[in-house]
Protein backbone atom coordinates (compact mmCIF):
# COMPACT_ATOMS: atom_id res chain seq x y z
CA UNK A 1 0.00 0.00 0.00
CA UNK A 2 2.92 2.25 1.17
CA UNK A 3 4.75 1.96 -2.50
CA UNK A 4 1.09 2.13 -4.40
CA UNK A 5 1.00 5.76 -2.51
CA UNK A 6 4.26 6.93 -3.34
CA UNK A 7 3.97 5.85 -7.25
CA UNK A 8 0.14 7.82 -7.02
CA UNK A 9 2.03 10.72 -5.46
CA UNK A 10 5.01 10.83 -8.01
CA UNK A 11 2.75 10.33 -11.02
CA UNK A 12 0.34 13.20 -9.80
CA UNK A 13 3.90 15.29 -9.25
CA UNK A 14 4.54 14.43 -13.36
CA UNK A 15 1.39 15.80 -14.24
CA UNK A 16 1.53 18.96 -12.35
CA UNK A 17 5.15 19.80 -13.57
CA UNK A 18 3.89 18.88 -17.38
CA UNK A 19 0.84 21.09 -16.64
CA UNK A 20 3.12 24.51 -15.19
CA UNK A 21 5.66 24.03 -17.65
CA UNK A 22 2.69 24.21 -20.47
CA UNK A 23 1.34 26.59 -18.50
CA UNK A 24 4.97 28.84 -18.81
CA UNK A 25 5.08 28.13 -22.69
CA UNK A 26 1.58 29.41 -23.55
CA UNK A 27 2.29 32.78 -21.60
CA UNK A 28 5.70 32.87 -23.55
CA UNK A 29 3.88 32.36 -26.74
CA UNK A 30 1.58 35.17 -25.72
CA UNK A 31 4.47 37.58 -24.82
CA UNK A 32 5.80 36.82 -28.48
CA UNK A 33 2.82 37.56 -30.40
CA UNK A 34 1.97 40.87 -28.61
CA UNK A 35 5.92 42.26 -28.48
CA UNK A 36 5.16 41.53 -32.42
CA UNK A 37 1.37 43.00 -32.66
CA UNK A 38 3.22 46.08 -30.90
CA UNK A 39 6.04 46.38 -33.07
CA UNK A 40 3.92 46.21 -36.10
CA UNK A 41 1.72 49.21 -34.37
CA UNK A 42 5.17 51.05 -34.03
CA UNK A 43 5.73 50.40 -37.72
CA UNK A 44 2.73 51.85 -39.07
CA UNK A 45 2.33 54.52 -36.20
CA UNK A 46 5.34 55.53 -37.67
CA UNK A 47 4.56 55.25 -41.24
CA UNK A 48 1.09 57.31 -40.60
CA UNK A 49 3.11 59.86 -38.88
CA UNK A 50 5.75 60.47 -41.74
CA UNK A 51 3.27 60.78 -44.09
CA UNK A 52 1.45 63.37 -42.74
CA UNK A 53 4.42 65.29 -41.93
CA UNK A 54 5.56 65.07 -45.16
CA UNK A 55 2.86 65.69 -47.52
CA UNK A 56 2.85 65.22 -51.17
CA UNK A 57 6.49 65.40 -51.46
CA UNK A 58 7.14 61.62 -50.17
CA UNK A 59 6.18 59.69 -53.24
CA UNK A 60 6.93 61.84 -56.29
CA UNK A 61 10.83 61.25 -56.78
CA UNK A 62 11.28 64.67 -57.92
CA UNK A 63 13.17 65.57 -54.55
CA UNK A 64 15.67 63.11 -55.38
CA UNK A 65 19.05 64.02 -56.06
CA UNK A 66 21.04 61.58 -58.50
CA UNK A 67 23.71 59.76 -57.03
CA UNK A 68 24.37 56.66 -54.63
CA UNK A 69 23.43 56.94 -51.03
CA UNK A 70 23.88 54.72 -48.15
CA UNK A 71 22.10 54.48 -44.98
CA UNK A 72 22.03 51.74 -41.98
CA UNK A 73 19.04 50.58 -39.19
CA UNK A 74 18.30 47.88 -37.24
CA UNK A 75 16.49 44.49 -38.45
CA UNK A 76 16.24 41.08 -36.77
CA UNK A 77 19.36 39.99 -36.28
CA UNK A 78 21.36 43.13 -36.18
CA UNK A 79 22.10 46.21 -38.32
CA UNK A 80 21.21 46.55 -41.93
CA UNK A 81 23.22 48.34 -44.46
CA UNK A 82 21.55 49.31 -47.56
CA UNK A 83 22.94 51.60 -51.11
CA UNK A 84 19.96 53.47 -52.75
CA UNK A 85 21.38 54.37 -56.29
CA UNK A 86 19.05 57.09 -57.88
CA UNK A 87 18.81 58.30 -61.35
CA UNK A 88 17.05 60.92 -63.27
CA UNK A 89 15.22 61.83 -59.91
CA UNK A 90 13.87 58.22 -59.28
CA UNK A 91 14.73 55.58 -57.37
CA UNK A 92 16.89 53.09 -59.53
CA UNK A 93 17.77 50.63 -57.22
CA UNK A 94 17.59 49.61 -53.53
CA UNK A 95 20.74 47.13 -52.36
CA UNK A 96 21.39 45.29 -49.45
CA UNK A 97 24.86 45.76 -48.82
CA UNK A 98 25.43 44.26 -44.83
CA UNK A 99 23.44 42.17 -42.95
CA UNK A 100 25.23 39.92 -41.27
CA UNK A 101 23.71 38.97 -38.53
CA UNK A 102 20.47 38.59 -40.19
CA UNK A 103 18.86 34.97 -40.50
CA UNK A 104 18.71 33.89 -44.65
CA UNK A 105 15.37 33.06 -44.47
CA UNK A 106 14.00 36.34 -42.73
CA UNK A 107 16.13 38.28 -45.04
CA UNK A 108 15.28 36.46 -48.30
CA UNK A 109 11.92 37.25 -47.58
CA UNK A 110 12.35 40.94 -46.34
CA UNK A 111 14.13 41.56 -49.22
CA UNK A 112 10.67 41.31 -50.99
CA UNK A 113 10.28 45.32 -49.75
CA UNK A 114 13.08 46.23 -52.31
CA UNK A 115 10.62 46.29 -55.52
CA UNK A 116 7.81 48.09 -52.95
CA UNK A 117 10.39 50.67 -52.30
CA UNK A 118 11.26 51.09 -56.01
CA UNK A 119 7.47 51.29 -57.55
CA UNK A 120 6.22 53.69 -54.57
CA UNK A 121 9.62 56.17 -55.12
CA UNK A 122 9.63 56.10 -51.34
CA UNK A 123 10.90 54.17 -48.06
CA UNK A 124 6.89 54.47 -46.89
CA UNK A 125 5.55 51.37 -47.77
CA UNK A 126 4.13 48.54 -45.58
CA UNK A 127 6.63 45.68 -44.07
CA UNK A 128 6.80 42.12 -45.25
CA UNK A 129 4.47 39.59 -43.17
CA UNK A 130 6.84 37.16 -41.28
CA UNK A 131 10.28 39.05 -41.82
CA UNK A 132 8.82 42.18 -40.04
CA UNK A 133 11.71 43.03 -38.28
CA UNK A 134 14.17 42.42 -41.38
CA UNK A 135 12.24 44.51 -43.80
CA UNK A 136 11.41 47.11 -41.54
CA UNK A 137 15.47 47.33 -41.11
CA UNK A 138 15.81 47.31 -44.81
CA UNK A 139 12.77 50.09 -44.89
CA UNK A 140 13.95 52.39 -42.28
CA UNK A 141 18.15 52.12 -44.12
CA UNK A 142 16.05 52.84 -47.42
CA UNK A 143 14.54 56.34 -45.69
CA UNK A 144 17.61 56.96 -44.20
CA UNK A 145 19.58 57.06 -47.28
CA UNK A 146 16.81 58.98 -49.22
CA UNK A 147 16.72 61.36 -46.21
CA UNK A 148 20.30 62.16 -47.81
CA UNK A 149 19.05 62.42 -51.19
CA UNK A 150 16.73 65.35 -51.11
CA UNK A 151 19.23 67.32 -49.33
C-alpha cells in the first residue's frame, strides 16, 4: 500500500510539472505575439506619422538628387546596411549591402520590400508579413539614405 502511494504521489507530481511548464510556454507564446502585434503598431504609427508630416512630397521622386546613397538601421538579427542608387530623380535601385547577422530566411523574404520601395519612389511602404523586423530594417536604411538624397 505504502509503494502504491508513493507511485500515485510521483505520477500526480509528473502531471503537475507537465501542466506549469505548459502553463509557462503558452504565456511565452503570448508575450511573443503581442511584443510583435506592438512592433507592427510602431511600424505603421510611424509610417502614418511620416506621411502626414511630409505631404505630397514623399512619393513623387522629384526631390531626389542623383547619385548613390547609403544608410544603416536595425532588423532582426542586427544592423542593416543598404545603397539606394538614384537616377534621373527616381529611385533606380535599392541594395542590401550588410546584414550579417540577419537569419537567410528572414532576409530572403524581407528583401521582398526592395521592388515596394522602387514602384512607390519612397521608403513608406508597408513591411513584409513574417520578416517584419528584417524589412522594416531594410525600410527604415532605405529612408535613411533617401533622407540624404533630397538634401
Amino acid at each position: 500500500m505504502k509503494e502504491f502511494i508513493v507511485r500515485l504521489f510521483s505520477l500526480l507530481a509528473i502531471v503537475g510539472v507537465l501542466f506549469g511548464y505548459n502553463e509557462v510556454l503558452d504565456v511565452r507564446a503570448k508575450d511573443e505575439e503581442i511584443a510583435k502585434l506592438n512592433a507592427q503598431l510602431e511600424v505603421q504609427s510611424s509610417g502614418a506619422s511620416s506621411d502626414s508630416e511630409s505631404g505630397s512630397d514623399s512619393g513623387d521622386g522629384a526631390g531626389y538628387k542623383d547619385g548613390t546613397y547609403t544608410g544603416e538601421a536595425d532588423g532582426f538579427g542586427g544592423t542593416v546596411a543598404v545603397e539606394v542608387t538614384v537616377k534621373d530623380g527616381k529611385i533606380e535601385a535599392v541594395e542590401v549591402t550588410s546584414a550579417e547577422k540577419e537569419d537567410s530566411a528572414y532576409l530572403a523574404m524581407a528583401e521582398d520590400i526592395i521592388p515596394k520601395i522602387i514602384e512607390a519612389q519612397s521608403a513608406e511602404v508597408d513591411t513584409i508579413s513574417g520578416a517584419t523586423f528584417s524589412s522594416t530594417g531594410i525600410k527604415n536604411a532605405a529612408e535613411q539614405a533617401l533622407e540624404q538624397a533630397v538634401k
